[in-house]
Protein backbone atom coordinates (compact mmCIF):
# COMPACT_ATOMS: atom_id res chain seq x y z
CA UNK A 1 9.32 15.09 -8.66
CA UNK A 2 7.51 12.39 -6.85
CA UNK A 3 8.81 10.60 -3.74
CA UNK A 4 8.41 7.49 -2.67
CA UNK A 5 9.56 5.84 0.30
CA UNK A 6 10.27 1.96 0.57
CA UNK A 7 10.45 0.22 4.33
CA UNK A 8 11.33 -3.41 3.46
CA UNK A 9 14.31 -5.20 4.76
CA UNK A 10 14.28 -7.67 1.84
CA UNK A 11 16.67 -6.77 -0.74
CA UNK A 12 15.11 -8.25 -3.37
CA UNK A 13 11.93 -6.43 -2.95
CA UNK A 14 14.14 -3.41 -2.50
CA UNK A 15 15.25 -4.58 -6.53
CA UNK A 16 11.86 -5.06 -8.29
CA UNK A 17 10.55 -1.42 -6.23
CA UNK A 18 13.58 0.37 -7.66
CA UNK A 19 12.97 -1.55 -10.90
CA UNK A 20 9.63 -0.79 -11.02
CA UNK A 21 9.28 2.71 -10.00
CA UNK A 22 12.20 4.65 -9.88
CA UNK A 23 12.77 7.23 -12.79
CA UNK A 24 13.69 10.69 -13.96
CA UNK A 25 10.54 11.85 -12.11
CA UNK A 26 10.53 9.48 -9.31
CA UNK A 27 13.09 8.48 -6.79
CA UNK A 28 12.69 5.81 -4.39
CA UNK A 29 14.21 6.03 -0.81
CA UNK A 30 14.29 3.11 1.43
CA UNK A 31 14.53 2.11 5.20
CA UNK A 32 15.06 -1.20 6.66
CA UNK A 33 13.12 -1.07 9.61
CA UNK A 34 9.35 0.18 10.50
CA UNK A 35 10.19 1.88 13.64
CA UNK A 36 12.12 4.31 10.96
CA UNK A 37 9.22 5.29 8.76
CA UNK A 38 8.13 8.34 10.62
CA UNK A 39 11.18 10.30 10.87
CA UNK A 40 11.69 9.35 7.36
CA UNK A 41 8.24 10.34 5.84
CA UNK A 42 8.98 13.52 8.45
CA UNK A 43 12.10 13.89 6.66
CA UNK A 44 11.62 13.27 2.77
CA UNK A 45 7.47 14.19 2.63
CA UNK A 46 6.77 11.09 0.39
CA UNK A 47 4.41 10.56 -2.07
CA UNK A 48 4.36 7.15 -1.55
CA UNK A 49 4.75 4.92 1.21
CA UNK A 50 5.22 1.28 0.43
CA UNK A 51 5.37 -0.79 2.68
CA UNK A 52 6.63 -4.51 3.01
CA UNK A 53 3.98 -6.59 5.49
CA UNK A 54 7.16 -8.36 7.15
CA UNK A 55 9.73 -5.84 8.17
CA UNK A 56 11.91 -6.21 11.11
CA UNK A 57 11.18 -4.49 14.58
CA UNK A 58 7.46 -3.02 13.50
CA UNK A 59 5.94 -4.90 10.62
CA UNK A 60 3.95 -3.39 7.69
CA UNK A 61 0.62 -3.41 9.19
CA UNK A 62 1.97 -1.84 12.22
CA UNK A 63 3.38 0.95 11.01
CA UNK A 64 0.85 2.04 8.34
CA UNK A 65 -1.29 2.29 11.72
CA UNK A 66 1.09 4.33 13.56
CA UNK A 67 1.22 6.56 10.26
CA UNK A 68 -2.54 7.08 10.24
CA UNK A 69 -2.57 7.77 14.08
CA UNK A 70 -0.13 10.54 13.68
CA UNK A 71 -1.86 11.94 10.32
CA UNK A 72 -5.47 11.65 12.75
CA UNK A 73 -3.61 14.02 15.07
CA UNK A 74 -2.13 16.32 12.68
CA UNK A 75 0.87 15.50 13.26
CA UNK A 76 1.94 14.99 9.74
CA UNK A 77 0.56 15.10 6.32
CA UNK A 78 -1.54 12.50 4.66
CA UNK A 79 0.21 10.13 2.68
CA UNK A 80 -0.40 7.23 0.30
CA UNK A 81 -0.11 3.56 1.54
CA UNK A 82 0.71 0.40 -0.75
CA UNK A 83 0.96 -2.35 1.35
CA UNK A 84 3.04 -5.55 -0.22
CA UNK A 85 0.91 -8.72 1.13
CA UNK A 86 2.10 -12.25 1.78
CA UNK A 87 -1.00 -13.60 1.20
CA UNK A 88 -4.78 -12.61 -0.28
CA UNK A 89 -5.73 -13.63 3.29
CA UNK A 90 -4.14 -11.06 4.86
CA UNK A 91 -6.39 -8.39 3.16
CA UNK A 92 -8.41 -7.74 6.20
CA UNK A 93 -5.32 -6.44 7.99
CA UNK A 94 -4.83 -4.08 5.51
CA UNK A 95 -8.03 -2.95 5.29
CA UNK A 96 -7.90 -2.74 9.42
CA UNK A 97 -4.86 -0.65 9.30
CA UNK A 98 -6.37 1.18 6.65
CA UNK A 99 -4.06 1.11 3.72
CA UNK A 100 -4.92 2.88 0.37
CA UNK A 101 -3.99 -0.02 -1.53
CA UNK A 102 -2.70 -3.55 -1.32
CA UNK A 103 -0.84 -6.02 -3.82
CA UNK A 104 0.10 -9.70 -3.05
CA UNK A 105 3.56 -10.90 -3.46
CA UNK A 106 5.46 -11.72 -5.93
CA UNK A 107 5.74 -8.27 -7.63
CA UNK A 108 6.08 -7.69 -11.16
CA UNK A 109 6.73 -4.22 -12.09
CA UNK A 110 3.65 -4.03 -14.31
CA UNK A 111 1.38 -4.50 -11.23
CA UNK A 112 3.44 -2.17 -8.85
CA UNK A 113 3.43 0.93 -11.63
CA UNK A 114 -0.75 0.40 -12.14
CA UNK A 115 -1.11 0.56 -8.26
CA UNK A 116 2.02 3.17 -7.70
CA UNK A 117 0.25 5.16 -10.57
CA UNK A 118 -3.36 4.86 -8.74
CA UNK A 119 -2.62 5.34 -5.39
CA UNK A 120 -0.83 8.64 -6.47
CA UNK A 121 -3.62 10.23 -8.36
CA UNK A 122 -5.98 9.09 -5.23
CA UNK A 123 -7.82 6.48 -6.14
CA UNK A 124 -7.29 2.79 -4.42
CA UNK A 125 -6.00 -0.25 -5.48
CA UNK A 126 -6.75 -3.64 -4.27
CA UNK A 127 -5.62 -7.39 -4.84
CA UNK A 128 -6.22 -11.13 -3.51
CA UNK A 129 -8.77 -12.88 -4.26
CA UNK A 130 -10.28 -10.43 -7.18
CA UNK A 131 -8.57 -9.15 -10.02
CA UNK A 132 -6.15 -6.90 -9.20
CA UNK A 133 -7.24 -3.22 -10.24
CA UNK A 134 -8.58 -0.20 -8.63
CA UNK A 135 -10.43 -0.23 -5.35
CA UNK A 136 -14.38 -0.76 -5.95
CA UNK A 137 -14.76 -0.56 -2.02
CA UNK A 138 -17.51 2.82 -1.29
CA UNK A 139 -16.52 4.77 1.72
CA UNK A 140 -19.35 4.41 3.30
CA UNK A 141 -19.29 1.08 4.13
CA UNK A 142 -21.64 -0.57 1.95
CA UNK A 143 -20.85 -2.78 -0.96
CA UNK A 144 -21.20 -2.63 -4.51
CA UNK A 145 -22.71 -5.00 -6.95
CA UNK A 146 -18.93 -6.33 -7.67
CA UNK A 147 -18.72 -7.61 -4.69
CA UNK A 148 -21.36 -10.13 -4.69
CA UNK A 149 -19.95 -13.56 -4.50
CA UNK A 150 -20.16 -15.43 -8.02
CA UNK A 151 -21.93 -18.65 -6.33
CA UNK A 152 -24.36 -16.32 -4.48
CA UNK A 153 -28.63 -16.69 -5.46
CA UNK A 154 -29.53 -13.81 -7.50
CA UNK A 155 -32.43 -12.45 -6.20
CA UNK A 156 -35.20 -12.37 -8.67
């Protein structure tokens, strides 16, 4: 059975998540506020944790930092982060608070079950501004040939 935990306090987010994601072999628990996340992933063990970039009393980007700080000091298991974006701009706060994966709004449940499904069996997933799919981002820092700028000279 695989978890996932929702911290939005938009219900129609909460609607296309459920929608999207929830199943048989899935179930899909939400809280409203980020300052609730912990004691819920504590709680439930997630899977999943999606989380909505503008959530009352600890946004998105905020609290997927205060989950890796406490995962850094052991203090609870890894866990998967989808971050839902307002914007492609807003990428580099993901990538600060160091999110798995990151889709701009509006959802459509196609989208959300590709990165769900990705982010699940450990790989990333990454939109705004490229075409949504999984993260081509190396972990050690450098860049890949995808990530060259179309309008860039090609050295030759």
């Amino acid at each position: 059975m695989t978890t996932v935990l929702l911290a939005t306090d938009a219900d129609w987010i909460r609607d296309e998540v459920d929608a999207a994601l929830s199943g048989p072999d899935t179930t899909v628990s939400r809280v409203r506020r980020g300052r609730d996340v912990l004691a819920a992933v504590e709680a439930i063990r997630p899977d999943l944790v999606v989380l909505d970039l503008q959530i009352g009393s600890m946004g998105g980007i905020a609290t997927c930092l205060g989950l890796r700080l406490e995962e850094g000091a052991g203090r609870i298991d890894p866990v998967a982060i989808l971050l839902l974006l307002d914007r492609a701009d807003d990428r580099f706060l993901a990538r600060q608070a160091e999110a798995d994966g990151w889709m701009v709004k509006p959802l459509d449940a196609f989208r959300l079950r590709r990165a769900a499904t990705a982010l699940l069996e450990g790989d990333g997933w990454t939109e705004g501004g490229d075409a949504p799919g999984p993260s081509r981002e190396p972990d050690d820092g450098t860049t890949t040939p995808d990530d060259t700028p179309t309008d860039a000279p090609v050295a030759g």
